[in-house]
C-alpha atoms as a PDB file:
ATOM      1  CA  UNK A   1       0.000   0.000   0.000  1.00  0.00           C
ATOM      2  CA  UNK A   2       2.756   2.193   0.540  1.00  0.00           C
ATOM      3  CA  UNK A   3       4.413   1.777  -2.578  1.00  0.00           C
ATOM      4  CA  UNK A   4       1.432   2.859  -4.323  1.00  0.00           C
ATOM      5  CA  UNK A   5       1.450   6.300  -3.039  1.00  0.00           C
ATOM      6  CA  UNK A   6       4.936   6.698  -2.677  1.00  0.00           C
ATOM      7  CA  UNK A   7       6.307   8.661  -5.862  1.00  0.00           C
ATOM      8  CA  UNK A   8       9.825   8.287  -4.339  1.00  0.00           C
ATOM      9  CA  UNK A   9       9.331   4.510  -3.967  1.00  0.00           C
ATOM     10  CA  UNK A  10       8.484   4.570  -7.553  1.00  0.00           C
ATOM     11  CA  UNK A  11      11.354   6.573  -8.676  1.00  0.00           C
ATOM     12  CA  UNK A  12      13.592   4.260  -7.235  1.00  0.00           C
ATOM     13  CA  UNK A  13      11.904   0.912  -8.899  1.00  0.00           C
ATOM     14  CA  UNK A  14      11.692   2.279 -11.659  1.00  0.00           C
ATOM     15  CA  UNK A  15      15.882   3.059 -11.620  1.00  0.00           C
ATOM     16  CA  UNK A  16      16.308  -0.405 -10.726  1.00  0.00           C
ATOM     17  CA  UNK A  17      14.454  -1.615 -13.359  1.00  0.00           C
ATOM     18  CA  UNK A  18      16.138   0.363 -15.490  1.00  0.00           C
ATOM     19  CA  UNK A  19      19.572  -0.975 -14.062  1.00  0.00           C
ATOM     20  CA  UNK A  20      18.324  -4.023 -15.029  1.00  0.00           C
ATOM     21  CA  UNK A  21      17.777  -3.019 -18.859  1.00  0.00           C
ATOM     22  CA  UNK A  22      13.764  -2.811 -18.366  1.00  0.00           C
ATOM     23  CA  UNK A  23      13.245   0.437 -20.001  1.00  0.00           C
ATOM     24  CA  UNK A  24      10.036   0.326 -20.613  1.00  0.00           C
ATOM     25  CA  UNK A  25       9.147  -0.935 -17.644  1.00  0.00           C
ATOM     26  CA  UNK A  26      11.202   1.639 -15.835  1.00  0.00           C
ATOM     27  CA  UNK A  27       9.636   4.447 -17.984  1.00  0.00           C
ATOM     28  CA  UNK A  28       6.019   3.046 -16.023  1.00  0.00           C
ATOM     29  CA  UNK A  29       7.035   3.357 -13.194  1.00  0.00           C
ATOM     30  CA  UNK A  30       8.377   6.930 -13.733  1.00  0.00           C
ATOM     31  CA  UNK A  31       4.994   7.718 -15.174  1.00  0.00           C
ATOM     32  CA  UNK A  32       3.380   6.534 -12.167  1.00  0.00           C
ATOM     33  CA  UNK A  33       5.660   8.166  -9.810  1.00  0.00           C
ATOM     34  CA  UNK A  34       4.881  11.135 -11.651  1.00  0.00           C
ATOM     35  CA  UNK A  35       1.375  10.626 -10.928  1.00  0.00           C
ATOM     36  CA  UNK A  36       2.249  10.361  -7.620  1.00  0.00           C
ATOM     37  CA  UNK A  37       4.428  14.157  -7.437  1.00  0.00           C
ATOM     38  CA  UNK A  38       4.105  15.753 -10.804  1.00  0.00           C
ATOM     39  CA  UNK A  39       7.405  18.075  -9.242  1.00  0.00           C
ATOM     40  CA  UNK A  40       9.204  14.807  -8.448  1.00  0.00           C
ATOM     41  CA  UNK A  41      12.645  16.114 -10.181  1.00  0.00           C
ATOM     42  CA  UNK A  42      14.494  13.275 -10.548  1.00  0.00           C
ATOM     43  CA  UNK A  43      11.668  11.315 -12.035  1.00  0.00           C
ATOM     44  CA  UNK A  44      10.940  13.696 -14.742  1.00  0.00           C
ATOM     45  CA  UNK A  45      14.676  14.341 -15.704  1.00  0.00           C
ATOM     46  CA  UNK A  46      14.989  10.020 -15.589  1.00  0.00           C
ATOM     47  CA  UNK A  47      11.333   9.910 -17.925  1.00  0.00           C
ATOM     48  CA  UNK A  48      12.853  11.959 -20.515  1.00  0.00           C
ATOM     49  CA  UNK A  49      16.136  10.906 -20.449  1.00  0.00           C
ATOM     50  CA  UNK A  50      14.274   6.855 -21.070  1.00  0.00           C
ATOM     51  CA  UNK A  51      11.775   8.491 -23.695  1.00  0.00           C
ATOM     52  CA  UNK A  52      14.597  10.164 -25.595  1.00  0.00           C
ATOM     53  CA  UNK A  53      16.435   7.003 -25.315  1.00  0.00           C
ATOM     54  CA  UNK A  54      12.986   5.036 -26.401  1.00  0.00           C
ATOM     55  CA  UNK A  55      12.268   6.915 -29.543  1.00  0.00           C
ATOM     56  CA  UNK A  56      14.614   6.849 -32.644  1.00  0.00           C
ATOM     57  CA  UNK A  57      15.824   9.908 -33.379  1.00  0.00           C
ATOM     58  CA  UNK A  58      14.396   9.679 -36.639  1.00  0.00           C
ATOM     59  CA  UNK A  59      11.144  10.366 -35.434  1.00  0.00           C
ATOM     60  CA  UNK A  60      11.863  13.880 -34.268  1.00  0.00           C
ATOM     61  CA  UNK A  61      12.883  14.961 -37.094  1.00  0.00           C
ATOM     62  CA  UNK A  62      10.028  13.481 -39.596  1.00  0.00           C
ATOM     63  CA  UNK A  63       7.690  15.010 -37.201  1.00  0.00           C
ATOM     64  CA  UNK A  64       9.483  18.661 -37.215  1.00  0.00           C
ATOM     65  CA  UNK A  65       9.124  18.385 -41.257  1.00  0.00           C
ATOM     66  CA  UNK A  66       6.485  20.814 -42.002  1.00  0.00           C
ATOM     67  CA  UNK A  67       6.817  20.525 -45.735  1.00  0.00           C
ATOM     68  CA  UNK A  68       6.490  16.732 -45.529  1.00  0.00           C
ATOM     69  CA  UNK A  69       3.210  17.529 -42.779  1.00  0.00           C
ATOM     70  CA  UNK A  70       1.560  19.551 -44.918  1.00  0.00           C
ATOM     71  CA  UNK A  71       1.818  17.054 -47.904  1.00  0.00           C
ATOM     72  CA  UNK A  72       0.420  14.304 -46.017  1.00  0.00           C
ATOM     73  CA  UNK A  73      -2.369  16.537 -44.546  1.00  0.00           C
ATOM     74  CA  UNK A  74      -3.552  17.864 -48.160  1.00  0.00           C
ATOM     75  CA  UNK A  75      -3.269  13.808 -48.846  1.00  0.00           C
ATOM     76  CA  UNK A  76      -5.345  12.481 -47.016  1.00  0.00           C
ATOM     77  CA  UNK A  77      -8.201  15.430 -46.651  1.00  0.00           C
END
């Protein structure tokens, strides 16, 4: 019961976890702890720095391409 509402208790799980090369997993239980204390510091740096980690760089960029958004957008409307 006390883990549930303990965004520190979380936090520290969820590093674990990541130790343990369960990034998604560990990215959960950042979320949650973030749930938890939406100021929780440490968590939100660790989130990103697993999200950035998550997503292929590749995405960023295709989504930042207005020219290529726009074309799609007048595709499919």
């Amino acid at each position: 019961n006390m883990f549930r509402h303990s965004a520190s208790l979380r936090y520290e799980f969820g590093m674990f976890l990541y130790s343990v090369g369960l990034f998604c997993d560990s990215f959960e239980q950042l979320f949650r702890a973030l749930q938890i204390d939406p100021h929780h510091a440490l968590a939100v740096e660790s989130k990103e720095n697993i999200l950035n980690m998550l997503v292929e760089r590749w995405h960023f960029r295709m989504l930042n391409d207005s020219s290529r958004n726009v074309a799609y957008y007048r595709a499919i409307s």
